[in-house]
N, C-alpha and C. Protein backbone atom coordinates (compact mmCIF):
# COMPACT_ATOMS: atom_id res chain seq x y z
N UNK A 1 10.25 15.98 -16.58
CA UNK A 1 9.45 15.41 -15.52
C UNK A 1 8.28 14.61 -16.12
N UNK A 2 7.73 15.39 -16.90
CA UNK A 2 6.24 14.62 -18.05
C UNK A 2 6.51 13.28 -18.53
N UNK A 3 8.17 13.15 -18.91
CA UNK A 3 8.48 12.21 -19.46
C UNK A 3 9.15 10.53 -18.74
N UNK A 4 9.50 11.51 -17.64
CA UNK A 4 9.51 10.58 -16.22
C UNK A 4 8.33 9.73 -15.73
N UNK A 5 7.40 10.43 -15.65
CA UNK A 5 6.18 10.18 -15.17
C UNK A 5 5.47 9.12 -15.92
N UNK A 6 5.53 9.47 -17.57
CA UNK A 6 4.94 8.49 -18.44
C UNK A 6 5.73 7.22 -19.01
N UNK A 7 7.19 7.20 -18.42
CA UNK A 7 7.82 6.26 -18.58
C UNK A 7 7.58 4.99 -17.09
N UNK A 8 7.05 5.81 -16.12
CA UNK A 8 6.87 4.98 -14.82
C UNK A 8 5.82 4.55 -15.27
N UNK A 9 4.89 5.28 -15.70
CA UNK A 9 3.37 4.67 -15.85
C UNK A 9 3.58 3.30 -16.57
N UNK A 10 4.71 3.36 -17.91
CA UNK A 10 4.64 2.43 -19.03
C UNK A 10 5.55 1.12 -18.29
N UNK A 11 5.76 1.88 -17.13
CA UNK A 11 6.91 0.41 -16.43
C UNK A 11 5.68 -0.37 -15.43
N UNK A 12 4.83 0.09 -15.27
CA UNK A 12 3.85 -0.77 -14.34
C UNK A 12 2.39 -1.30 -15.44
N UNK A 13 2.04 -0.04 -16.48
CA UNK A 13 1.07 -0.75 -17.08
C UNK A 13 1.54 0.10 -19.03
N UNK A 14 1.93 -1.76 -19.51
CA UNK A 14 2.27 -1.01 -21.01
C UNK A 14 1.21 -0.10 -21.90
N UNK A 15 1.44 -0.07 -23.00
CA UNK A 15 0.37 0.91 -23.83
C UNK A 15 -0.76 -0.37 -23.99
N UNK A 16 -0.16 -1.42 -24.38
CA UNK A 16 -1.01 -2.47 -25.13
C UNK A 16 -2.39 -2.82 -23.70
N UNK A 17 -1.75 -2.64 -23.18
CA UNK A 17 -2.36 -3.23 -21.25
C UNK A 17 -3.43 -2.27 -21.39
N UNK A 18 -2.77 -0.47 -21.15
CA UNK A 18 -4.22 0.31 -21.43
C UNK A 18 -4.49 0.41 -22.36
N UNK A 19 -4.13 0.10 -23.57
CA UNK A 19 -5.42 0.19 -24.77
C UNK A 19 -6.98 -0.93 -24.68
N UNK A 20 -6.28 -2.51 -24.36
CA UNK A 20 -7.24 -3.31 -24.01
C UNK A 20 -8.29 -2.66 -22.38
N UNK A 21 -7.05 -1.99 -21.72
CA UNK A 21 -8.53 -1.49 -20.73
C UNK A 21 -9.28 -0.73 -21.18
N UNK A 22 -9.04 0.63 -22.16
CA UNK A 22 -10.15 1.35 -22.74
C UNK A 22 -10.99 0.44 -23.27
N UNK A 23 -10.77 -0.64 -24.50
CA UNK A 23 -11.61 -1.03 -25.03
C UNK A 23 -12.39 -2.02 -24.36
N UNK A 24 -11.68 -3.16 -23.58
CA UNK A 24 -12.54 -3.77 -23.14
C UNK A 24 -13.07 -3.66 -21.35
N UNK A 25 -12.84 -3.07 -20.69
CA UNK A 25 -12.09 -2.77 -19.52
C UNK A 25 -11.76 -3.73 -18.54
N UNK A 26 -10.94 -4.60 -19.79
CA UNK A 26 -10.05 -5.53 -18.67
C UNK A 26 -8.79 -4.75 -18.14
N UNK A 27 -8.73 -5.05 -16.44
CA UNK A 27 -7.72 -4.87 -15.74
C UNK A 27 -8.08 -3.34 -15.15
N UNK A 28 -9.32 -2.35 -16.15
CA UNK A 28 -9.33 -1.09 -16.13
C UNK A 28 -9.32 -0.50 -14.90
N UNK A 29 -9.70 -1.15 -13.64
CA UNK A 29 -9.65 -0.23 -12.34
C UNK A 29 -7.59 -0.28 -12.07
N UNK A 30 -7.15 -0.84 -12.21
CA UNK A 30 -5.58 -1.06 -11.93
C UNK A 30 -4.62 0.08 -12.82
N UNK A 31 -5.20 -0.32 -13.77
CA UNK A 31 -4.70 0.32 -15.04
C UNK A 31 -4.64 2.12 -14.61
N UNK A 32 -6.45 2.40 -14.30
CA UNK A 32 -7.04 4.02 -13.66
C UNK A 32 -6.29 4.12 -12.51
N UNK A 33 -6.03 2.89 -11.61
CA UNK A 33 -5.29 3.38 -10.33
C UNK A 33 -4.01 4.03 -11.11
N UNK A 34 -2.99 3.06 -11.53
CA UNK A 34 -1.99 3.74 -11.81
C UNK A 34 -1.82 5.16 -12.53
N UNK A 35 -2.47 5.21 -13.91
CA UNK A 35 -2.29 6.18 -14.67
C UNK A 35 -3.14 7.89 -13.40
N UNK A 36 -4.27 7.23 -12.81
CA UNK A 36 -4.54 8.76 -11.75
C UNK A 36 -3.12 9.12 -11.00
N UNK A 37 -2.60 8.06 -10.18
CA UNK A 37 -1.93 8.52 -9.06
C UNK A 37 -0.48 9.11 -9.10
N UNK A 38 -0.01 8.18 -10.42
CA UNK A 38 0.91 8.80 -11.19
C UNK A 38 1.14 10.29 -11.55
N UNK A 39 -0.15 10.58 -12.00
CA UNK A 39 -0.07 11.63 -13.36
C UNK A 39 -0.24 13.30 -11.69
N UNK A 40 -1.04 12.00 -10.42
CA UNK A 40 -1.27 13.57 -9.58
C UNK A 40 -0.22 13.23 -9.19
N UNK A 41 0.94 12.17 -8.88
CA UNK A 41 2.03 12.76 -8.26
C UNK A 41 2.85 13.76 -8.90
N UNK A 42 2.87 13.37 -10.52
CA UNK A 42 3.93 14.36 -11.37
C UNK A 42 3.48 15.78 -10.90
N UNK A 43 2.34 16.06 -10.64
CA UNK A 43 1.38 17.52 -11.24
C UNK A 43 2.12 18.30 -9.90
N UNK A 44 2.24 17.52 -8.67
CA UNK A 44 2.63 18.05 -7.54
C UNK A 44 3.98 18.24 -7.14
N UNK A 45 4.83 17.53 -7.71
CA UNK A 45 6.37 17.50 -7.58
C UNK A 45 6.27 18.78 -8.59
N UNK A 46 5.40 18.65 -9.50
CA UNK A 46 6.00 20.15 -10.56
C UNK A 46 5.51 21.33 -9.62
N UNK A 47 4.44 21.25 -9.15
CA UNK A 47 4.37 22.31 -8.20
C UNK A 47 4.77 22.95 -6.79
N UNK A 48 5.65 21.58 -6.36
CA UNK A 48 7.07 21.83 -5.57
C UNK A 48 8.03 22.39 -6.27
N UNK A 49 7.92 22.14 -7.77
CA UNK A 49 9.73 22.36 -8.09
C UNK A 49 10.17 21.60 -8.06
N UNK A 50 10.07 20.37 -7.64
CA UNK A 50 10.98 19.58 -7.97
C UNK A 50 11.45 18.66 -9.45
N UNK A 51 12.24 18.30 -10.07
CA UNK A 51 13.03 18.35 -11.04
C UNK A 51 12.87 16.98 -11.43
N UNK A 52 13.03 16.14 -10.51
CA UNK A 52 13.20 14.66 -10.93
C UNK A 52 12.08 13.90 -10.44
N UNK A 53 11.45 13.05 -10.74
CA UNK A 53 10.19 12.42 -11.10
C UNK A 53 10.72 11.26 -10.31
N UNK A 54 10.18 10.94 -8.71
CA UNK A 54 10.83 9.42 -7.87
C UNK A 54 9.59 9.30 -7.12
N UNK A 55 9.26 7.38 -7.44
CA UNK A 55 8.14 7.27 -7.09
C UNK A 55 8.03 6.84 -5.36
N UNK A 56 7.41 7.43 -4.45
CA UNK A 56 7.50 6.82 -2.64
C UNK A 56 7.21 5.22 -2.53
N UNK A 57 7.77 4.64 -1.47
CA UNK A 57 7.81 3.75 -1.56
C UNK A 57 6.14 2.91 -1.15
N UNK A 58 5.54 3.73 -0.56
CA UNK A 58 4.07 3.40 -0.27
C UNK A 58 3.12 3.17 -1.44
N UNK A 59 3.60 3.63 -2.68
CA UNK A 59 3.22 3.85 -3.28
C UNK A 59 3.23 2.98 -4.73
N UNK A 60 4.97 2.71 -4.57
CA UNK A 60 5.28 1.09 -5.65
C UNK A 60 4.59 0.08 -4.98
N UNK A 61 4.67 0.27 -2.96
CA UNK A 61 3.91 -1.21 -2.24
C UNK A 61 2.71 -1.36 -2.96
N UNK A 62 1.60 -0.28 -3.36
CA UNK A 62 0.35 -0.29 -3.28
C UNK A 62 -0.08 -0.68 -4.78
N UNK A 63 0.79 -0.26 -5.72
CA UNK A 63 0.94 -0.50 -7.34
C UNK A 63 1.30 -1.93 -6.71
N UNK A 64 2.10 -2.69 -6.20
CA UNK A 64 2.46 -4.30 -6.17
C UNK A 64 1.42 -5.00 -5.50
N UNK A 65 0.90 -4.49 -5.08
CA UNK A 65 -0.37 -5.17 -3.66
C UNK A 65 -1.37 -5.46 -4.70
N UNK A 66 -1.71 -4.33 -5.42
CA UNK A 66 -2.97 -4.25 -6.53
C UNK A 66 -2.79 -4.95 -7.84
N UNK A 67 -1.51 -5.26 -8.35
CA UNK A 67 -1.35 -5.65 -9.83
C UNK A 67 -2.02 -6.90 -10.00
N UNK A 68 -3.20 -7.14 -10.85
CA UNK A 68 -3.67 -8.17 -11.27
C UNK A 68 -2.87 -9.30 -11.98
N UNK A 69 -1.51 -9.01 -11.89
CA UNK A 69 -0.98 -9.98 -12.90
C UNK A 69 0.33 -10.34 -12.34
């Protein structure tokens, strides 16, 4: 599931994307959106039980609405 989760993250924002937001914080509120909402959806599907890591569709809308790029 951990690995689900951090492979979605890396499909909307690469490593290189958040390394430049730590350092410079370009893009960094987009970047924090994704990597927060992500990481609380995984935390909660694990605490359903559930097995497989699928992102809602309100949720790719709102990652596409927001992407600076």
């Amino acid at each position: 599931m951990k690995e689900q989760c951090k492979q979605a993250i890396y499909s909307y924002v690469d490593a290189e994307t958040q390394l430049n937001a730590a350092l410079t914080g370009e893009h960094s509120e987009y970047v924090e959106l994704v990597v927060t909402v992500l990481r609380q959806l995984c935390r909660g599907l694990i605490d359903e039980g559930e097995t497989e890591f699928v992102i809602p569709d309100d949720i790719v809308e709102l990652f596409n609405n927001e992407c600076p790029w």
